[in-house]
C-alpha atoms as a PDB file:
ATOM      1  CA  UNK A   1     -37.556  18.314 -12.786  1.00  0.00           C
ATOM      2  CA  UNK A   2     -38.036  21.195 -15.029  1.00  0.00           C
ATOM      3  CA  UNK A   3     -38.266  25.083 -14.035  1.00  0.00           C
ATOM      4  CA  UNK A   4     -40.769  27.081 -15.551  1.00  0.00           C
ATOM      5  CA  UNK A   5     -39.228  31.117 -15.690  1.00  0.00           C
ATOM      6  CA  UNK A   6     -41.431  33.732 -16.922  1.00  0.00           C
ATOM      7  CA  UNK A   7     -39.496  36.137 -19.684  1.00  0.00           C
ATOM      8  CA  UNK A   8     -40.798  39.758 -19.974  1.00  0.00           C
ATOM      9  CA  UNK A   9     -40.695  41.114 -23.446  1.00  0.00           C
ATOM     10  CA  UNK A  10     -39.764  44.604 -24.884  1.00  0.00           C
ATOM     11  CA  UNK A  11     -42.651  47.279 -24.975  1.00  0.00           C
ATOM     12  CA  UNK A  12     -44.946  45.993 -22.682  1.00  0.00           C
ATOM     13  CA  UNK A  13     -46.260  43.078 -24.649  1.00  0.00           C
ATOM     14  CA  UNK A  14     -47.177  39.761 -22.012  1.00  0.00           C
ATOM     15  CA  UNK A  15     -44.294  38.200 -20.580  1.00  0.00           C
ATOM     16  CA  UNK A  16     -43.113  34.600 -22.525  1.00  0.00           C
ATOM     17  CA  UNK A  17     -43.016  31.490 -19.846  1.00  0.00           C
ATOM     18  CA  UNK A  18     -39.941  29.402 -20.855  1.00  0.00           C
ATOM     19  CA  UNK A  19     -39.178  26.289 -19.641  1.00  0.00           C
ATOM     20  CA  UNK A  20     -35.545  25.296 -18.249  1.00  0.00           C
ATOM     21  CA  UNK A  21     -34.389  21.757 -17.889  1.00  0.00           C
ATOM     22  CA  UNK A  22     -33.188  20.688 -14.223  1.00  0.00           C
ATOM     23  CA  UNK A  23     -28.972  20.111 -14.166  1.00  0.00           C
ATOM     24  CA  UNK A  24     -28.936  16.559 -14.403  1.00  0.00           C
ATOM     25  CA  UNK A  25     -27.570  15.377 -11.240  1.00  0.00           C
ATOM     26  CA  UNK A  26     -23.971  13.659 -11.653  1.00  0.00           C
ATOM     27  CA  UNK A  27     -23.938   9.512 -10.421  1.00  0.00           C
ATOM     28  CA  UNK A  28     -21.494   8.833  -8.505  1.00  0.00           C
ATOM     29  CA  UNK A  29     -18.599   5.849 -10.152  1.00  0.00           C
ATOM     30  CA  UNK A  30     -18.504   2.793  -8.006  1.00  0.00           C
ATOM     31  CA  UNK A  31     -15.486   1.694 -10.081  1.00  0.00           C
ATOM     32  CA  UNK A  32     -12.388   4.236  -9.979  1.00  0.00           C
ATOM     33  CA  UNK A  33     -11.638   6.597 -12.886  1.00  0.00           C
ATOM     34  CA  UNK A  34      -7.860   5.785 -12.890  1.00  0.00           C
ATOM     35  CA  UNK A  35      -6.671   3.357 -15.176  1.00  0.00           C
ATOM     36  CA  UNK A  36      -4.016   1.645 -12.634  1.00  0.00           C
ATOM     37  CA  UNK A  37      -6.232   1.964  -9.733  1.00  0.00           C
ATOM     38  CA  UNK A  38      -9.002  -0.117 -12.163  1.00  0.00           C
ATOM     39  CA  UNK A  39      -5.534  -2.717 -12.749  1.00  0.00           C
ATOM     40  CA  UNK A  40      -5.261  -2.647  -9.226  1.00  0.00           C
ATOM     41  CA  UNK A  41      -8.654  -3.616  -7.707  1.00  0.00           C
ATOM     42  CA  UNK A  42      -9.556  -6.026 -10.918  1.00  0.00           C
ATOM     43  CA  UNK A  43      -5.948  -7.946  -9.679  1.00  0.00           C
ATOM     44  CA  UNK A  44      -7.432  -7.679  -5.885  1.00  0.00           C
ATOM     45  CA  UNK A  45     -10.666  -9.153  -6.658  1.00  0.00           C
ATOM     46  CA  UNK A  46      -8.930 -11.985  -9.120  1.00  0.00           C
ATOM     47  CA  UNK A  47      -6.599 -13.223  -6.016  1.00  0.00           C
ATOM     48  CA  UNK A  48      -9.385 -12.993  -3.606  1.00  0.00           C
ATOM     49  CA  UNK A  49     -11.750 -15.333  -6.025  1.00  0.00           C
ATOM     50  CA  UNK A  50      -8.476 -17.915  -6.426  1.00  0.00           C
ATOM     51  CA  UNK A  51      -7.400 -17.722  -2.750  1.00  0.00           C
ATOM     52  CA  UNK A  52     -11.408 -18.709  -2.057  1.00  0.00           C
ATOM     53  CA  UNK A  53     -11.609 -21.717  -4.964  1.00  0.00           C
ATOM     54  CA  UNK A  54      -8.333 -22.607  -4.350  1.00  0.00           C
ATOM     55  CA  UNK A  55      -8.703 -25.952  -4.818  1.00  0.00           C
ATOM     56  CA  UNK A  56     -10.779 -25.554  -8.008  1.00  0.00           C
ATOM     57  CA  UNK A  57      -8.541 -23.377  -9.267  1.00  0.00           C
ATOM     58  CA  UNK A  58      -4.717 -24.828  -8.352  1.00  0.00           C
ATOM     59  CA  UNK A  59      -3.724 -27.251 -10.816  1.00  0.00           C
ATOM     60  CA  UNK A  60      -2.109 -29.840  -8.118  1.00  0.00           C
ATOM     61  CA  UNK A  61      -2.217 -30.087  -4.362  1.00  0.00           C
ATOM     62  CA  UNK A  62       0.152 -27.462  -2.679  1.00  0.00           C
ATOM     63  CA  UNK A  63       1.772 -30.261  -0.189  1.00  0.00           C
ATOM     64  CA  UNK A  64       2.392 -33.122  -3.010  1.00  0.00           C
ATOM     65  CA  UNK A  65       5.574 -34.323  -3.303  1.00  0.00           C
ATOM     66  CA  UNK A  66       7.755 -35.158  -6.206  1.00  0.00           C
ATOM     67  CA  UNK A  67      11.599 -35.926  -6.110  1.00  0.00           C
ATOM     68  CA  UNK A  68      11.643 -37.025  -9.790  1.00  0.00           C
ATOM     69  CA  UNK A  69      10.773 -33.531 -10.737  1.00  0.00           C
ATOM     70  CA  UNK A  70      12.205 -31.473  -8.089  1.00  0.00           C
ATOM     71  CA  UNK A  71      13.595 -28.099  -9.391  1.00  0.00           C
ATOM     72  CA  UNK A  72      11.889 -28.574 -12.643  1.00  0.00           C
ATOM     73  CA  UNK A  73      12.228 -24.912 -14.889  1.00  0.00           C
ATOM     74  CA  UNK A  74       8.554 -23.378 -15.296  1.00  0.00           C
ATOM     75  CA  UNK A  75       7.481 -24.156 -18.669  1.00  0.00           C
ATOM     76  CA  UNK A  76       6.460 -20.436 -18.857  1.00  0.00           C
ATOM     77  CA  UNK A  77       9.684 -19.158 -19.394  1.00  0.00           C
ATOM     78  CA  UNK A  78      10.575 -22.215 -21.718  1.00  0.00           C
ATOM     79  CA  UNK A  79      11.043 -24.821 -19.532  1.00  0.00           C
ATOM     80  CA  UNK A  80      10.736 -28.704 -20.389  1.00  0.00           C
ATOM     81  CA  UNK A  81       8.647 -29.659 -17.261  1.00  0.00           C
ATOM     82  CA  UNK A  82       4.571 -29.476 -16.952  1.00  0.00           C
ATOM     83  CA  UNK A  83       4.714 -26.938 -13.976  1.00  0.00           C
ATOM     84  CA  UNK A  84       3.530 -23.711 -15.107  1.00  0.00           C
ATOM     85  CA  UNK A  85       5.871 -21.930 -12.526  1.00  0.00           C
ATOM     86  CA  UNK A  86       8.056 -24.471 -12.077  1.00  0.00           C
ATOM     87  CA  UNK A  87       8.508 -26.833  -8.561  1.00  0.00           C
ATOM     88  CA  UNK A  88      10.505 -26.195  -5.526  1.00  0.00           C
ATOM     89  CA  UNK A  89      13.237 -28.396  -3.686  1.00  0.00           C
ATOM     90  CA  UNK A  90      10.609 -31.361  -2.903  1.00  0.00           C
ATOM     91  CA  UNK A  91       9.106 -31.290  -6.569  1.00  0.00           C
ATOM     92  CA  UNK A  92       6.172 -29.378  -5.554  1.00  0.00           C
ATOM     93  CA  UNK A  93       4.309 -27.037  -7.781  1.00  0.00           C
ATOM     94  CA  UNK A  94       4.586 -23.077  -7.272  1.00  0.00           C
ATOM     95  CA  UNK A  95       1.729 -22.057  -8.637  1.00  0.00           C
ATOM     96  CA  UNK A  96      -0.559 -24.277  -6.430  1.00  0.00           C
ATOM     97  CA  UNK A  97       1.409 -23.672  -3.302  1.00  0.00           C
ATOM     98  CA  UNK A  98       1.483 -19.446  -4.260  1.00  0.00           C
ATOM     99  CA  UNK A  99      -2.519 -20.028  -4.849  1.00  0.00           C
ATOM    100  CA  UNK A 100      -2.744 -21.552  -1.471  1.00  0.00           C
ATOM    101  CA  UNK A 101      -0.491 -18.957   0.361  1.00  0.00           C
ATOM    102  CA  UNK A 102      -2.754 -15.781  -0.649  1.00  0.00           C
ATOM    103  CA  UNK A 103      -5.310 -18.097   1.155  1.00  0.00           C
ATOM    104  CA  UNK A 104      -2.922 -17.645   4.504  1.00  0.00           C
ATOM    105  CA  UNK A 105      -2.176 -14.246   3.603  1.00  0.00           C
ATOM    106  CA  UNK A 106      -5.645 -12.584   2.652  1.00  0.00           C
ATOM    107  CA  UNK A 107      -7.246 -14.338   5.782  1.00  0.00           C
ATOM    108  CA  UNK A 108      -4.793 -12.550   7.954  1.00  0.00           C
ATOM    109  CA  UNK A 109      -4.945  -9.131   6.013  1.00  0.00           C
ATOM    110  CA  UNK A 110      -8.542  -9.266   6.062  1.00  0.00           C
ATOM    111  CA  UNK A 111      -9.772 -10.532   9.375  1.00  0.00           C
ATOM    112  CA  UNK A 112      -7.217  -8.677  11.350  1.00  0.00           C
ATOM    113  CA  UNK A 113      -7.166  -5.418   9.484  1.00  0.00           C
ATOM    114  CA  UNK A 114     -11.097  -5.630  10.103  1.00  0.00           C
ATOM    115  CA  UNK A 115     -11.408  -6.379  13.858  1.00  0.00           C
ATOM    116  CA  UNK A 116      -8.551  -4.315  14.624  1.00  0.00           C
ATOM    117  CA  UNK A 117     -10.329  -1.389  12.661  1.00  0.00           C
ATOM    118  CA  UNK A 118     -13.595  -2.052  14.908  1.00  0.00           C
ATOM    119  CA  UNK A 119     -11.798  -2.301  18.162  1.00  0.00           C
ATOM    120  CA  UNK A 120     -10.398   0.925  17.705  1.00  0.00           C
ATOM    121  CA  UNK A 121     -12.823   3.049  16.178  1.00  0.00           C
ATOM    122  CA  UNK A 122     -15.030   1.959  18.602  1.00  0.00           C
ATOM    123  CA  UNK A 123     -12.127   3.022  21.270  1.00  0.00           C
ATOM    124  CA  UNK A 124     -11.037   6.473  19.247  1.00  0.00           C
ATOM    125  CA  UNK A 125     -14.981   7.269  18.911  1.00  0.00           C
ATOM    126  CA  UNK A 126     -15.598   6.557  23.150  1.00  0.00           C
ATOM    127  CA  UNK A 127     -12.138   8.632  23.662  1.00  0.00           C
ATOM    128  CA  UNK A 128     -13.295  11.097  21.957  1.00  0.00           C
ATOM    129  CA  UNK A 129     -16.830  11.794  23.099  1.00  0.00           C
ATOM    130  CA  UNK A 130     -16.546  10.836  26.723  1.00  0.00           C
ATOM    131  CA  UNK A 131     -13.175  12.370  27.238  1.00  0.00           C
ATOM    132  CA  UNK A 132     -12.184  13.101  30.676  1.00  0.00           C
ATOM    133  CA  UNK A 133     -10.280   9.768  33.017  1.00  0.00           C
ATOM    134  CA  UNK A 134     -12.082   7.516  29.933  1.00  0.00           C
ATOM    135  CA  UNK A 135     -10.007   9.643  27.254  1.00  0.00           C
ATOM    136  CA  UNK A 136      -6.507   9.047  29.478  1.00  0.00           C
ATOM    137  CA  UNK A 137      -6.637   5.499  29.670  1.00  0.00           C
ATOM    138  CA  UNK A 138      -7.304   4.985  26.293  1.00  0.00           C
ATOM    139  CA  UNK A 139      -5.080   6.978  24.492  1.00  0.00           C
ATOM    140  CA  UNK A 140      -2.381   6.531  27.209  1.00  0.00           C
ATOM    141  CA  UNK A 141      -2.539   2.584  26.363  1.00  0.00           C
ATOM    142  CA  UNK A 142      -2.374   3.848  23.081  1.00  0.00           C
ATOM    143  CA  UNK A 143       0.902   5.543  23.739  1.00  0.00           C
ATOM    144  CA  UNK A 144       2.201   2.642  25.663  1.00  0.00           C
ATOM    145  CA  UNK A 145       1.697   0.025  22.660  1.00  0.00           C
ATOM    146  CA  UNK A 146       3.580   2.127  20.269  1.00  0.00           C
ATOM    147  CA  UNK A 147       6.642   2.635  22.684  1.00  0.00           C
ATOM    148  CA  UNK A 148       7.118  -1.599  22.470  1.00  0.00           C
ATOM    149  CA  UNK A 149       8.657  -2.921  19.262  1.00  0.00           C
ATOM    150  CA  UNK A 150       6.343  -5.327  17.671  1.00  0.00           C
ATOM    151  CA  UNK A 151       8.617  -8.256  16.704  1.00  0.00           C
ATOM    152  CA  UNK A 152       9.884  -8.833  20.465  1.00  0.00           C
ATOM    153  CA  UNK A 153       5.899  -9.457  21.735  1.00  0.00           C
ATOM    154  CA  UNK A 154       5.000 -11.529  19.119  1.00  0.00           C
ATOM    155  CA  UNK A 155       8.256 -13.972  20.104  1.00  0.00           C
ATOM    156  CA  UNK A 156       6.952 -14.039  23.221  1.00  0.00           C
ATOM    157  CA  UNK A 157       3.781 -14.565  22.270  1.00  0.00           C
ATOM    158  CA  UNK A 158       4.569 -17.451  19.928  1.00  0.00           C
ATOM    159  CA  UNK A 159       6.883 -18.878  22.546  1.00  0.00           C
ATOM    160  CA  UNK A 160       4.212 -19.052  24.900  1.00  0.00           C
ATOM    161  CA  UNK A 161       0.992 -20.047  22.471  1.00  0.00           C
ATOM    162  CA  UNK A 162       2.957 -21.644  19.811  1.00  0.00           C
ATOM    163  CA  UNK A 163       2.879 -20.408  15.730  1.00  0.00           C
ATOM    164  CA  UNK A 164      -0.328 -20.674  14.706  1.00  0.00           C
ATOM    165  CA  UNK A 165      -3.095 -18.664  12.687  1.00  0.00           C
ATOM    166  CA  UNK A 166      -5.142 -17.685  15.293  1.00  0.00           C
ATOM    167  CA  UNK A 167      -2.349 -16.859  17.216  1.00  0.00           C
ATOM    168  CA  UNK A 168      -0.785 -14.654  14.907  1.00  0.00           C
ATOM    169  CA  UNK A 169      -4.194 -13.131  14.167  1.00  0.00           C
ATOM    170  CA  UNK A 170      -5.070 -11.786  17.765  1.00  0.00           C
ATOM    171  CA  UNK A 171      -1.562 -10.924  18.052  1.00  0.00           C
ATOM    172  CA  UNK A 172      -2.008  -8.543  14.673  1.00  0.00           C
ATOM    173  CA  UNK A 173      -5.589  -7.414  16.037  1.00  0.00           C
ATOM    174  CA  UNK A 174      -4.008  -6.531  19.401  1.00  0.00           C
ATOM    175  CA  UNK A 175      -1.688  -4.362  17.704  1.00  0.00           C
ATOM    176  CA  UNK A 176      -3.152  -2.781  14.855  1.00  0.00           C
ATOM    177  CA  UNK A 177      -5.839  -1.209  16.308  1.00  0.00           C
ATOM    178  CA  UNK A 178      -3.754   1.798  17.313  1.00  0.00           C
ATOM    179  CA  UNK A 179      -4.009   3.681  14.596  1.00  0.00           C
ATOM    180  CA  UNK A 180      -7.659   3.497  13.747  1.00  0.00           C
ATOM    181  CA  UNK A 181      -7.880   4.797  17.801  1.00  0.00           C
ATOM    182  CA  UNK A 182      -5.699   7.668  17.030  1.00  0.00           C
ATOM    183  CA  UNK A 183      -7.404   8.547  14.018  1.00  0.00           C
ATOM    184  CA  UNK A 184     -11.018   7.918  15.295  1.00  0.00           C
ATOM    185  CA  UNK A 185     -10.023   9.882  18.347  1.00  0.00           C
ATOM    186  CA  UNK A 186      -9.188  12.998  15.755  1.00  0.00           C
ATOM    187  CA  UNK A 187     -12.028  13.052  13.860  1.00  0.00           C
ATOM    188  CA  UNK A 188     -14.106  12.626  17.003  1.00  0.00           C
ATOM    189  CA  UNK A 189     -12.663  15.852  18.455  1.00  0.00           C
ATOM    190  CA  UNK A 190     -13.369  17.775  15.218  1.00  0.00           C
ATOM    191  CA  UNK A 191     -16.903  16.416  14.732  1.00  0.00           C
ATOM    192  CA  UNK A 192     -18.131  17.311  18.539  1.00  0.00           C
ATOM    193  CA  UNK A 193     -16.993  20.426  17.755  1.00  0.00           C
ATOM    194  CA  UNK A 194     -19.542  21.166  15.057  1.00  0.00           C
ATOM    195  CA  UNK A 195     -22.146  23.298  14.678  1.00  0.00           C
ATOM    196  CA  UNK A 196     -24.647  20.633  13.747  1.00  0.00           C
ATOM    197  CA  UNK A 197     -23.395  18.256  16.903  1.00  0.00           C
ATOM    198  CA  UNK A 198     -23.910  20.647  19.527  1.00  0.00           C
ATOM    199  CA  UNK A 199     -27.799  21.104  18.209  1.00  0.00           C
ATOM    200  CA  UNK A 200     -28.317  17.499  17.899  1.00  0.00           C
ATOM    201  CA  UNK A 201     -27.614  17.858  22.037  1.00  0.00           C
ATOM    202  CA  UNK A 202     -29.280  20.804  22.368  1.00  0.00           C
ATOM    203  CA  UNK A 203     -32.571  18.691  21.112  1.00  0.00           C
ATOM    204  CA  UNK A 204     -31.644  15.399  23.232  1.00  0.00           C
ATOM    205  CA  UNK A 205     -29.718  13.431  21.476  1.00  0.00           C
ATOM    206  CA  UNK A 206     -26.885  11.313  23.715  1.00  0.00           C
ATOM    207  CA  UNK A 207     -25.284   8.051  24.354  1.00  0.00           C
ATOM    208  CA  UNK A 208     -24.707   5.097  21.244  1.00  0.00           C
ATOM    209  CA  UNK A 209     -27.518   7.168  19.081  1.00  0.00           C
ATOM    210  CA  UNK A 210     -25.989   9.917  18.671  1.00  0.00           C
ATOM    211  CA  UNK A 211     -22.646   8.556  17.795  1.00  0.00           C
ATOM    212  CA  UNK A 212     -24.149   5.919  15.365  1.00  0.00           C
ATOM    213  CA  UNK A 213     -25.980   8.854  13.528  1.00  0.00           C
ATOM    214  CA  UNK A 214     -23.909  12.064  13.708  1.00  0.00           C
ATOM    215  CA  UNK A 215     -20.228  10.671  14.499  1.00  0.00           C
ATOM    216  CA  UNK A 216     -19.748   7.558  12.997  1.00  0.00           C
ATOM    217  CA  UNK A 217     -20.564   8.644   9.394  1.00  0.00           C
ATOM    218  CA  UNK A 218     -18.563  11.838   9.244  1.00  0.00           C
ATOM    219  CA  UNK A 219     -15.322   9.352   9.949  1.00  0.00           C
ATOM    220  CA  UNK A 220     -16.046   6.581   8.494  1.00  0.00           C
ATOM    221  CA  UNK A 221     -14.152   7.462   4.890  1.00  0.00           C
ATOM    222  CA  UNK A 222     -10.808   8.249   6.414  1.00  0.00           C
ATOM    223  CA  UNK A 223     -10.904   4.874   8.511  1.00  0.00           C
ATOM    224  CA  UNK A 224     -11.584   3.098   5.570  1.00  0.00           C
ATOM    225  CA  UNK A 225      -8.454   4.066   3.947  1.00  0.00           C
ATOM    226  CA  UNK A 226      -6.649   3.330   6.880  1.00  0.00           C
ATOM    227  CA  UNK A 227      -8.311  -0.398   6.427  1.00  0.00           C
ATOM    228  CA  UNK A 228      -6.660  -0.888   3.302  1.00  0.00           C
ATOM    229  CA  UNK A 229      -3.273   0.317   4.302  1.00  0.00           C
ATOM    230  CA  UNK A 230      -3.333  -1.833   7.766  1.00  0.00           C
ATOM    231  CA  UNK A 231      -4.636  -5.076   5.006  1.00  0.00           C
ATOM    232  CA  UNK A 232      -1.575  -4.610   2.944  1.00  0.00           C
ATOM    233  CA  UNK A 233       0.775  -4.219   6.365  1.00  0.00           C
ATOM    234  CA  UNK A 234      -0.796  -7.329   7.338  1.00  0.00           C
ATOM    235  CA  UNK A 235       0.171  -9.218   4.535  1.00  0.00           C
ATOM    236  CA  UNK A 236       3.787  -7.790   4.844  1.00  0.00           C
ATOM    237  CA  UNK A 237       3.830  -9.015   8.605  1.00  0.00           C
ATOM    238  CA  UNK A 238       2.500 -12.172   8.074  1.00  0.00           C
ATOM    239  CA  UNK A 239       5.133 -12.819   5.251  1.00  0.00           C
ATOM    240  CA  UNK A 240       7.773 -11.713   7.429  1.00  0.00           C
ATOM    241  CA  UNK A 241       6.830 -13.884  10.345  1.00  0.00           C
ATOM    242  CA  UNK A 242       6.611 -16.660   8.159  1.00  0.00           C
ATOM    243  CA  UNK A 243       9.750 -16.116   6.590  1.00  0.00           C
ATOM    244  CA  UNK A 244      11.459 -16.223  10.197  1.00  0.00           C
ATOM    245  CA  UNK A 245       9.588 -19.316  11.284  1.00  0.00           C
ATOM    246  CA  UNK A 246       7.196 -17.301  13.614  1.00  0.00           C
ATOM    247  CA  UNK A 247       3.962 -17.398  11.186  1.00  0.00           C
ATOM    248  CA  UNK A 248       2.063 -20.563  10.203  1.00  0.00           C
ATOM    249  CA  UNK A 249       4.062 -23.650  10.397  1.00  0.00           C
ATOM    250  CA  UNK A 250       4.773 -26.009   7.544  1.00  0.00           C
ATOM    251  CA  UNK A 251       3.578 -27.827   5.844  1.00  0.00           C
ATOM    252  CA  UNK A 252       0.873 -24.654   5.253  1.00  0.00           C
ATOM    253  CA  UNK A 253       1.931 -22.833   2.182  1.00  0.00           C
ATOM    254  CA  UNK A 254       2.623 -19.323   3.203  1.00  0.00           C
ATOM    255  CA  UNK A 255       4.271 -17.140   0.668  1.00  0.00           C
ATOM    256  CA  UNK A 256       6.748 -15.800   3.694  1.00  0.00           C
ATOM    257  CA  UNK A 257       7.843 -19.739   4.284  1.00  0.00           C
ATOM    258  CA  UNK A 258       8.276 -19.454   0.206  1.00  0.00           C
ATOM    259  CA  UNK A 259      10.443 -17.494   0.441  1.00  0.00           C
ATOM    260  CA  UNK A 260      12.634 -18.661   4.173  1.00  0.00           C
ATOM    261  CA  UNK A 261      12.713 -22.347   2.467  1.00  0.00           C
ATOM    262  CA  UNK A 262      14.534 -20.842  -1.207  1.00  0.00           C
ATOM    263  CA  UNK A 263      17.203 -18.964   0.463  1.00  0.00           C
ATOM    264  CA  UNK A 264      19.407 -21.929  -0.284  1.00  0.00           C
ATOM    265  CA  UNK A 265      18.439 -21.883  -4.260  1.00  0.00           C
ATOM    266  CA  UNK A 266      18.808 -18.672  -5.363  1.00  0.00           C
ATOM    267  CA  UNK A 267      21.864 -19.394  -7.911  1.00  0.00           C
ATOM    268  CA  UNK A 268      20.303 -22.591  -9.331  1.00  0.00           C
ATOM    269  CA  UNK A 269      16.470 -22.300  -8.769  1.00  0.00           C
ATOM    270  CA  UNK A 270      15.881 -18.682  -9.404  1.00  0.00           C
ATOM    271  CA  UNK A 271      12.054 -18.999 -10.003  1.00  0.00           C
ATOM    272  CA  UNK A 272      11.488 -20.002  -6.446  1.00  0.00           C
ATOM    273  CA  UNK A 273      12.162 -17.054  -4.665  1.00  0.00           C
ATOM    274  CA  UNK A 274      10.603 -15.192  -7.560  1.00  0.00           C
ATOM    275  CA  UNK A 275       7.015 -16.662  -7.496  1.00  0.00           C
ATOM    276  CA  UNK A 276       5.992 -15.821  -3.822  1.00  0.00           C
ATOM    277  CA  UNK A 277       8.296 -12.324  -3.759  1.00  0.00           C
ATOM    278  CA  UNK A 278       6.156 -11.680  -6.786  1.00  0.00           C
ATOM    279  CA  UNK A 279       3.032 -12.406  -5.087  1.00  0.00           C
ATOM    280  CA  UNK A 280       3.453  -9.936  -2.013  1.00  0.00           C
ATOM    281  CA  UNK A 281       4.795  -7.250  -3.955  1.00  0.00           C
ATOM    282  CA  UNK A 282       1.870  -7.072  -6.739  1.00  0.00           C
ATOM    283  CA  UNK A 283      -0.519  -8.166  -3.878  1.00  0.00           C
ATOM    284  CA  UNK A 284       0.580  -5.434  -1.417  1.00  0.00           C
ATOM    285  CA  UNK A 285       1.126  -2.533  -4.224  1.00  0.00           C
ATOM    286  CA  UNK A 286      -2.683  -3.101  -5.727  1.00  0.00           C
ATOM    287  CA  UNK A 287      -4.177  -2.772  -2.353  1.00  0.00           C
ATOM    288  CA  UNK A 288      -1.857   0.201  -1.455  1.00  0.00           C
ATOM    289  CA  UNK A 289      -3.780   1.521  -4.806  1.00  0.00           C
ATOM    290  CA  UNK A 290      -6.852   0.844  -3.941  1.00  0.00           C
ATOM    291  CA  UNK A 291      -6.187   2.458  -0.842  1.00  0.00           C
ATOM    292  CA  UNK A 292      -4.783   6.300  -2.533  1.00  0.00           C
ATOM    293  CA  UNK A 293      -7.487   5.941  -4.819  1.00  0.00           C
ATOM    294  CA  UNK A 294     -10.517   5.843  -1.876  1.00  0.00           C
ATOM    295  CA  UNK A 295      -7.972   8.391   0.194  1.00  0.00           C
ATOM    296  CA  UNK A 296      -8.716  10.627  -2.983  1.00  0.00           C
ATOM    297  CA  UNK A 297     -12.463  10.324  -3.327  1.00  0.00           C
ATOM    298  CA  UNK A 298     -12.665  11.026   0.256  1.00  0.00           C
ATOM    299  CA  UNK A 299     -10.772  13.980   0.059  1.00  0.00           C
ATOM    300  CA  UNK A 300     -13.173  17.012  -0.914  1.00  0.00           C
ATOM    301  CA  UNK A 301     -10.195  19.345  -1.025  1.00  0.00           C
ATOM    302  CA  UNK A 302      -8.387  16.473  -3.608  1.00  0.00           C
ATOM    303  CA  UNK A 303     -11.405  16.343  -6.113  1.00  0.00           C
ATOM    304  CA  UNK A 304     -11.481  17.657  -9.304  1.00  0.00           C
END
């Protein structure tokens, strides 16, 4: 929208009306301006797509044996065999058994890095507005969690319910959620606190509507970047549970189990320790990425 600004000229002859194009307004990227963080999310969405067409996508099934061709070379790095990334100690291929894993994997990362973020910003965001004997329990839970060391109570959780998915889900739910409280709680504080709060109560506003409209979207960037950090921890978790027999049982591909069943091979079969330790490293670094690149277009005092 144009401005129209009237221009007086010199020795009293009628003022000139000039017209003065509107600042364009800027769009705002949905894809990030950093190269790697670009590498990063393009890698993210390529895993996620093979994880979900999985069996599309792997070139034989994950669980198929083959003692004939049992630590063949990957013919990627010049080996003789058909197996792009080689086979393990049972002749079974790595690159459908890696495809399958990120299945295990980005289910966990996902679905418990989601629930556990709504369970506690719905926690932090009560906390915080109620306060009073509702703030104390919840925060002092809070407090309690953190003071037990997470490996012990998920032993004696999979002791009691046995290693499975679900298991190892709700056990990651029930213990991520603490920092989305802690942070929800925060922000909370700082947005009650407002200027622009305190009127919306001055004109009536209480209960679930006034948290859904003036709370939840003020904190809603900073939890999201928590999201993506608690994903990739996830994934790390997972892997290591796996790896010490406490994840998903075999004969589930898991890139932690990978990694536990090579320990024996990693003199004469390098490449299968290297296919799944691959995996979670590139997996976990593009979504710890992802996750400084939304931390810095949430960040007004980090813009340029």
């Amino acid at each position: 929208m144009s401005t129209v600004l009237t221009v007086p000229e010199p020795g009293g002859a009628e003022p000139v009306a000039e017209v003065v194009p509107a600042p364009r307004r800027r769009r705002r990227r949905l894809l990030p301006r950093h190269f790697g963080a670009r590498i990063a999310l393009g890698f993210l969405i390529v895993g996620v797509l093979a994880a979900i067409f999985a069996p599309a996508v792997s070139p034989y099934d994950p669980n198929e044996q083959s003692l004939l061709n049992r630590l063949a070379a990957p013919s990627l790095f010049g080996g003789e065999g058909a197996h792009l990334l080689g086979t393990d100690e049972l002749g079974r291929d790595l690159l459908s058994r890696a495809i399958y894993g990120g299945r295990v994997s980005f289910t966990v990362g996902f679905v418990a890095a989601t629930f556990a973020g709504l369970l506690g910003t719905v926690l932090g965001v009560v906390a915080g507005y109620y306060r009073g004997i509702v703030e104390s329990v919840i925060m002092r839970t809070v407090d309690i969690l953190t003071a037990f060391p997470f490996l012990i109570v998920a032993l004696a959780v999979v002791a009691v319910f046995g290693a499975k998915l679900s298991v190892l889900i709700i056990v990651l739910v029930l213990w991520e959620w603490v920092p989305f409280t802690r942070l929800a709680h925060a922000k909370t504080l700082n947005v009650v606190s407002t200027d622009y709060f305190r009127a919306a109560v001055a004109i009536g506003r209480r209960g679930v509507g006034i948290l859904a409209r003036h709370v939840l979207p003020n904190i809603a960037g900073p939890l999201i970047v928590v999201w993506t950090f608690v994903v990739a921890r996830s994934i790390v978790i997972e892997s290591s549970l796996s790896f010490l027999g406490l994840g998903v049982p075999p004969p589930t591909a898991t890139w932690g189990g990978m990694l536990s069943a090579s320990r024996g091979y990693l003199d004469t079969a390098w490449w299968i320790p290297l296919v799944p330790g691959v995996a979670i490293t590139l997996v976990v670094l593009s979504v710890n990425v992802v996750g400084d690149w939304l931390s810095e277009r949430w960040d007004p005092h980090g813009r340029r």
